[in-house]
Structure formats: C-alpha cells, structure tokens
Protein backbone atom coordinates (compact mmCIF):
# COMPACT_ATOMS: atom_id res chain seq x y z
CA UNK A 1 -21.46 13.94 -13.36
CA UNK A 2 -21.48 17.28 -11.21
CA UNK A 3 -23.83 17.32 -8.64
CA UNK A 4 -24.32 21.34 -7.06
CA UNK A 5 -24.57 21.48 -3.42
CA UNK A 6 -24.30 24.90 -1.45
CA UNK A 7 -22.92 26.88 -3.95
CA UNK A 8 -20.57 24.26 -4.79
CA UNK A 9 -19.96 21.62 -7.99
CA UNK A 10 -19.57 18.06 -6.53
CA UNK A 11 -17.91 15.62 -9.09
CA UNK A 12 -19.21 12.22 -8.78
CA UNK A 13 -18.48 9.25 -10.14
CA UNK A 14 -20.49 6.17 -9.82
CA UNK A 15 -19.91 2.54 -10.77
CA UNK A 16 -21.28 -0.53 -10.61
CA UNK A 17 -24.89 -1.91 -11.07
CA UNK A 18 -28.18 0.00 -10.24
CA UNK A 19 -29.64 -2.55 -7.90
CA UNK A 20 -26.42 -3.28 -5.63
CA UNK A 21 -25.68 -1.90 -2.36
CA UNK A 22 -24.33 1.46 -2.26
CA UNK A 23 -20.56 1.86 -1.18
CA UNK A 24 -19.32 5.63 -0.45
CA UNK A 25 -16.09 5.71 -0.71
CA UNK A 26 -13.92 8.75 0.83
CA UNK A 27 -10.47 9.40 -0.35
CA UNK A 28 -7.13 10.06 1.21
CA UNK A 29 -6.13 13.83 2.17
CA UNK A 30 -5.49 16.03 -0.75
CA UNK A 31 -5.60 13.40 -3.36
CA UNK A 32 -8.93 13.04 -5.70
CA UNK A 33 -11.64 10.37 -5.75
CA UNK A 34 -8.78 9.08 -8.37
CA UNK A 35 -7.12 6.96 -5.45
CA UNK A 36 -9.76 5.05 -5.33
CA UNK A 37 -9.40 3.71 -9.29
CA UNK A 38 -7.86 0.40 -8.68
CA UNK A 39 -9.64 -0.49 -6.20
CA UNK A 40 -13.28 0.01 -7.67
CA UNK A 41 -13.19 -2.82 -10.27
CA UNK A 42 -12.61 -5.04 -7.38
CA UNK A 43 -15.58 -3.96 -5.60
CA UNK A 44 -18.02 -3.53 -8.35
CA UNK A 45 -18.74 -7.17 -8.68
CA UNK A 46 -20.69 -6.68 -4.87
CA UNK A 47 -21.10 -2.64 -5.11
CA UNK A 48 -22.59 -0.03 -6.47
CA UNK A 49 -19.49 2.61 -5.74
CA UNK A 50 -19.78 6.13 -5.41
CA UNK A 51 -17.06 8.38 -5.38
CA UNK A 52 -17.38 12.30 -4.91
CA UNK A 53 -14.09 15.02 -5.00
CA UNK A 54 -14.42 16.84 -1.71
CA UNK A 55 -15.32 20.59 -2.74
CA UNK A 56 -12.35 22.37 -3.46
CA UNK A 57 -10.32 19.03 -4.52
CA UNK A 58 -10.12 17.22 -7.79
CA UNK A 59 -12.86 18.15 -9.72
CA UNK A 60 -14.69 19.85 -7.75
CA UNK A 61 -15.01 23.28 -7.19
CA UNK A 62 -15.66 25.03 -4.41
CA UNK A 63 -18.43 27.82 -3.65
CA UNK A 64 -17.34 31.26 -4.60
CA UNK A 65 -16.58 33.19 -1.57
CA UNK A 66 -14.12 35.64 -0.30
CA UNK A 67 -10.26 34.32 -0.16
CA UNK A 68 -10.28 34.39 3.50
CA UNK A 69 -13.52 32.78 3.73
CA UNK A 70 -12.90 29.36 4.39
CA UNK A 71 -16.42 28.91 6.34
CA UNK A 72 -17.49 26.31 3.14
CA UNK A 73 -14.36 23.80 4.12
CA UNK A 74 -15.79 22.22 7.18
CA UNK A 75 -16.24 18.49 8.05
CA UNK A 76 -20.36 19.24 8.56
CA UNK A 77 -20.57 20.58 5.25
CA UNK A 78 -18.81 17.90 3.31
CA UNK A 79 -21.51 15.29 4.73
CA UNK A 80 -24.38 17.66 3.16
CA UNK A 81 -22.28 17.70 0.29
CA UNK A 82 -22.62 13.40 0.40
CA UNK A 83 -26.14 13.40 1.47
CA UNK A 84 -26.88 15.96 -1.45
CA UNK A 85 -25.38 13.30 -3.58
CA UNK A 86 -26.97 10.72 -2.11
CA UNK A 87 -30.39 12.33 -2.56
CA UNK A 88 -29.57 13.24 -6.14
CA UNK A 89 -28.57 9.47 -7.17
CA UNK A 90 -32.27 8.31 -5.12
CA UNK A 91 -29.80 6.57 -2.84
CA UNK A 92 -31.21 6.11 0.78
CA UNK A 93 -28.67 4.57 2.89
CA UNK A 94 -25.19 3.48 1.86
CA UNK A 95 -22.12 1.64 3.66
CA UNK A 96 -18.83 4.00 3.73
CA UNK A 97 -15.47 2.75 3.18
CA UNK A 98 -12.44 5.59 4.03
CA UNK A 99 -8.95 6.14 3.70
CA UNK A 100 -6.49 8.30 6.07
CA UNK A 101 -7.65 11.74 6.10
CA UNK A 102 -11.26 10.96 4.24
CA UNK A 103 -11.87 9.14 7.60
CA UNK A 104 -12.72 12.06 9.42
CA UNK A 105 -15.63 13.76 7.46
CA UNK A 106 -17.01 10.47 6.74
CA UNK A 107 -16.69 10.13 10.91
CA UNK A 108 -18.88 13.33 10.57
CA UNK A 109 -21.11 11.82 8.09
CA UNK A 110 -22.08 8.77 10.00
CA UNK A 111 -22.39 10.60 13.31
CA UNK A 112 -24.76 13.11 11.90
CA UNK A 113 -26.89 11.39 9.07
CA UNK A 114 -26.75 7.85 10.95
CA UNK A 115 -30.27 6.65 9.03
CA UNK A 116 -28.07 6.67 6.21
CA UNK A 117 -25.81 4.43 6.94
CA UNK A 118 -25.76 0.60 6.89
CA UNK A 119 -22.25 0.09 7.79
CA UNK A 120 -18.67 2.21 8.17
CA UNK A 121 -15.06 0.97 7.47
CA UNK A 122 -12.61 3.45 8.62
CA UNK A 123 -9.19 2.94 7.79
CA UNK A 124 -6.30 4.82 9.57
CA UNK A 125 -8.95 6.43 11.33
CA UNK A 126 -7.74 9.23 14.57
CA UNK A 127 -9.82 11.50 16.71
CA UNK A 128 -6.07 13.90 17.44
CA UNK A 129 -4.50 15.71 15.06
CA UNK A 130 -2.25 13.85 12.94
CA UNK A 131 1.57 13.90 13.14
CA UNK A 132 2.54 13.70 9.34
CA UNK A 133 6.16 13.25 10.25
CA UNK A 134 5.64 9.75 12.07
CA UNK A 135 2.91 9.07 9.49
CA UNK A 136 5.72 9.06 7.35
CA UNK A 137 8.27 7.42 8.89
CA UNK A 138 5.71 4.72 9.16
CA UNK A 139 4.93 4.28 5.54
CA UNK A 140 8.57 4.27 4.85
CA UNK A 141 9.29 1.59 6.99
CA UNK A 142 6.61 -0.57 5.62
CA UNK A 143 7.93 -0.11 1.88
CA UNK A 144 11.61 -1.33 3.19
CA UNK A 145 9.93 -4.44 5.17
CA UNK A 146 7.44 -5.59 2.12
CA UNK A 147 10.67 -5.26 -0.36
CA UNK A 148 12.57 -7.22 2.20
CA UNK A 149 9.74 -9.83 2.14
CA UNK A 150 8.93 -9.94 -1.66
CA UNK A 151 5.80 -8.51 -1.88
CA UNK A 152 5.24 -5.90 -5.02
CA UNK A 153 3.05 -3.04 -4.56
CA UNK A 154 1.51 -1.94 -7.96
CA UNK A 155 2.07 1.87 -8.72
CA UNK A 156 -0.78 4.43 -7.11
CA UNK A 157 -3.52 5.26 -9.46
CA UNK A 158 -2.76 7.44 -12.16
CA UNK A 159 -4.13 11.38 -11.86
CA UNK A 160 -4.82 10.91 -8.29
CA UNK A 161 -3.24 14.73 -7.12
CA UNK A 162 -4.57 16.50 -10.53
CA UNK A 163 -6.41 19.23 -9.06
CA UNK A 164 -8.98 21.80 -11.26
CA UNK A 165 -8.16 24.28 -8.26
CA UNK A 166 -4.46 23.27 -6.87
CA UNK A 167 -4.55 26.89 -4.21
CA UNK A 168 -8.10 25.36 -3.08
CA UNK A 169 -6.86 22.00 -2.06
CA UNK A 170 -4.81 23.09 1.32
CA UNK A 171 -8.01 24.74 2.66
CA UNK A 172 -10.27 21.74 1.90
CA UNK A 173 -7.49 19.84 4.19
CA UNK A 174 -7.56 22.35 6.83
CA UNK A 175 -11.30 21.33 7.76
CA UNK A 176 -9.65 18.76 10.61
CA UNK A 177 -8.96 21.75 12.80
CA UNK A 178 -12.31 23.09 12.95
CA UNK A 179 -13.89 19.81 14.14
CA UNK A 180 -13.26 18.13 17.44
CA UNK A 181 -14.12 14.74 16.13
CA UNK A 182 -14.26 13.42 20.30
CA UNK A 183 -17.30 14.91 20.26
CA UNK A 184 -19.50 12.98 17.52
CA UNK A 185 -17.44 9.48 17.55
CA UNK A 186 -19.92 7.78 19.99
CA UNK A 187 -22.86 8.34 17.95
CA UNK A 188 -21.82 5.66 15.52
CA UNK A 189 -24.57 2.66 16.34
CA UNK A 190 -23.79 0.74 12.88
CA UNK A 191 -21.15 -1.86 11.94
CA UNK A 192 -17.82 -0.16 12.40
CA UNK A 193 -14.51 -1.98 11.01
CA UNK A 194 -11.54 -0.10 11.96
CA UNK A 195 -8.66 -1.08 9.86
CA UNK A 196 -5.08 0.52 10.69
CA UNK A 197 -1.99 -0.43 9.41
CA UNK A 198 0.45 -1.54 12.45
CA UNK A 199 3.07 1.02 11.32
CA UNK A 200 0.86 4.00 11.98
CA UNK A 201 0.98 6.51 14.36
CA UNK A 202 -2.79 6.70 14.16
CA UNK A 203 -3.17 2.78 15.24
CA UNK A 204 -3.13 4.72 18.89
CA UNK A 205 -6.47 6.42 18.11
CA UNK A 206 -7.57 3.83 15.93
CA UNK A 207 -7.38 1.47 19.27
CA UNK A 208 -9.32 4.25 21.64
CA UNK A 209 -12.21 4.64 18.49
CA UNK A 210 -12.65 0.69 18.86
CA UNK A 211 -12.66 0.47 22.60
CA UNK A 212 -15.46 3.05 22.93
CA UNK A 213 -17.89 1.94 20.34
CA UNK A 214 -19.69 -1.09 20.69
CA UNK A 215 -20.41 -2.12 17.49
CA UNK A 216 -16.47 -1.76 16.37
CA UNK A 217 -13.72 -4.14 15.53
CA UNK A 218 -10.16 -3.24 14.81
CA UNK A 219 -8.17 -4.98 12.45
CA UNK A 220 -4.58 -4.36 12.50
CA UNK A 221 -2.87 -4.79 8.67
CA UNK A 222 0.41 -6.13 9.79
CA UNK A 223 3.59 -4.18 7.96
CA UNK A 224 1.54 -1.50 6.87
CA UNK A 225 1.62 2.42 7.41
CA UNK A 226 -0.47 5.29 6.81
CA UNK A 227 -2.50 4.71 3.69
CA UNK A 228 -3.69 0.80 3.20
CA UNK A 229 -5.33 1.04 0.32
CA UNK A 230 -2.20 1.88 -1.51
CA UNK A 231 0.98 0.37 0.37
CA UNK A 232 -1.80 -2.91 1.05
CA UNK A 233 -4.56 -2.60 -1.45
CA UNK A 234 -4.98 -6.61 -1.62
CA UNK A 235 -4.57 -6.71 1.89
CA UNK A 236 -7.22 -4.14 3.01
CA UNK A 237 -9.31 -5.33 0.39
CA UNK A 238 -9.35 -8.91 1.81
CA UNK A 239 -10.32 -6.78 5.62
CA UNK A 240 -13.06 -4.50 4.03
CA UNK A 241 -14.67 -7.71 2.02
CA UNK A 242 -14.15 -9.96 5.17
CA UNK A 243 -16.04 -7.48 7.41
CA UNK A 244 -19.05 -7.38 4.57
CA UNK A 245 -19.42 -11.10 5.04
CA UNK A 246 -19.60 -10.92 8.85
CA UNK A 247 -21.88 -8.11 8.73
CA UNK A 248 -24.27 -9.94 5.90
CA UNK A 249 -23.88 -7.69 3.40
CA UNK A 250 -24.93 -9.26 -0.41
C-alpha cells in the first residue's frame, strides 16, 4: 500500500495480525524494506510488522522538487513520514527494531514522537559519522571467522537494492549529515536494546549511546560486523526476542 506524506508516496508493507503489537522496522542504508523479508515470518507469530521504503528508496518516491533540492531527505522528515503511517494504519504507539544506517532516523523518531513508542532496538547504532571502510573490514572478518567455525549464513533477501528511483537513493542516504544525532539521543526514556556486532567500528558509539541512557542495555553479538540481521539473523533475532521478554512485551 502507498501511503502520501509531504508530497511524497510511502510504500508500506504490513504483516502480521490486526490485534498484535506493532513492530516498525527500519532498514539498512540504501537497501529497501526488502532486507527485512526473512526476518518478518519470524516475528509475525508475536508482531504486527510494519515496514515503510524511506522516500526516495525502494518503492517509494520522493516529493517532486528541484534536483538540488534535497531539503525533503532529512532525518526529521522521515519520522513524519512513520508517524503519517502510523496515523494512517490507526496505529498509536509501536516498538522499533533498526538495522545499521535505519538506526539513525528511527533515533530521530523516538527522540521526537516519544508517546509513540513502547520500546527501541537499535542495532549497529552510532551518533559519528560512519567509517564505511572499517565497517567493512569488519563484516569481512566476521564472514572468514563464521566459515572457519561452521556456521552457514543463508543468502540476503532477494530484491533488497531494487530501487523505482536508483539517482534518488544516494540523497535519501545523505540525510546523516544534516543531523547531529548528539543532540536528540538523551531524550530516549523507553526500553532501549542496543545490539552491535563486536566486529564493528560502530560498537564504540554503540557503548557511549548505552552509557548515557538509562533505560539502555548493550548486547554485543560476538563475531559479527556491520549489519546483524544479515551476517547473524538467528543470532540477533534470539537478542531482539530476548529483550521483548525482559521488557514484557506479549
């Protein structure tokens, strides 16, 4: 389903039964809600998932504007773009669950529409700018150590980079340097699970995020990089479903 927000076309997908709790889940950096495909069968037995392309990503296009315009592809924006999806499903509140790069608007969301959210994991999460080379260099080295060990990581979801608008995509991304992310990060009051692989650059941040907010716990995924869900996806499954248990959730 589209959803129109701003002058843009939000593509949403929801799964999942009517009367369980909401789960928003925010993809990876210039991949589509697509990433998110194997993991959602796995979660719909306890959520009601909803997935939305970030405007100017997937399926979702962005508002028409001037080429050098790129005042629409800001972190504030994309969380009115959630609540306006939020409001159009008659969803009040939701818990958030985010990968990598997706953990920075949905940083944005929780600081600024806080009533709407029951709880936040944040995976790979990072305040700084990110330094893709280590990033990486940390994924690879987690692929040679889980071959070394055994372990066999199914394929990433099918369709996951097709893109309506490819050109659109690298301004979408460029939204984390026009947001100083220091500045909202202490107004999240609800559950907060951190979970950062320990092959990460970002595990640096991820540590500072945790030690200033309360209501935080890290959890360090041991051999992983950059993106959990898809080098770990059983293990930061296991995390995510562990937190919801400590936390109460259905």
């Amino acid at each position: 389903m589209f959803v129109d927000n701003e002058g843009a076309r939000l593509w949403v997908e929801v799964d999942g039964a009517e009367e369980l709790p909401a789960l928003l889940l925010w993809p990876n950096g210039s991949v589509a809600l697509r990433v998110w495909d194997h993991m959602v069968p796995k979660l719909n037995h306890r959520f009601r998932t909803i997935r939305v392309d970030i405007r100017g990503v997937g399926q979702s296009v962005p508002a028409p504007t001037a080429e050098d315009d790129d005042g629409q592809f800001h972190f504030d924006v994309y969380a009115r773009d959630a609540c306006a999806v939020l409001d159009a499903l008659g969803i009040g509140a939701c818990h958030v669950w985010s990968q990598s790069w997706g953990s920075r608007p949905a940083i944005v969301f929780c600081a600024r529409h806080a009533n709407r959210v029951t709880s936040a994991a944040l995976y790979a999460a990072n305040l700084d700018l990110p330094d893709v080379p280590k990033q990486r260099e940390g994924s690879r080295l987690a692929a040679e150590r889980q071959q070394a060990a055994g372990i066999v990581v199914p394929p990433p979801p099918d369709r996951m980079r097709e893109h309506a608008n490819p050109d659109t995509v690298p301004r979408a991304m460029q939204a984390l340097t026009r947001f100083d992310l220091a500045s909202v990060v202490d107004q999240l009051t609800m559950p907060v699970l951190i979970g950062t692989g320990s092959l990460d650059p970002n595990l640096v941040s991820s540590r500072a995020i945790a030690d200033r907010l309360p209501s935080a716990t890290l959890s360090v995924l041991e051999d992983v990089g950059h993106n959990g869900i898809l080098e770990r996806p059983e293990v930061a499954l296991e995390r995510f479903l562990n937190f919801h248990d400590g936390i109460g959730t259905p």
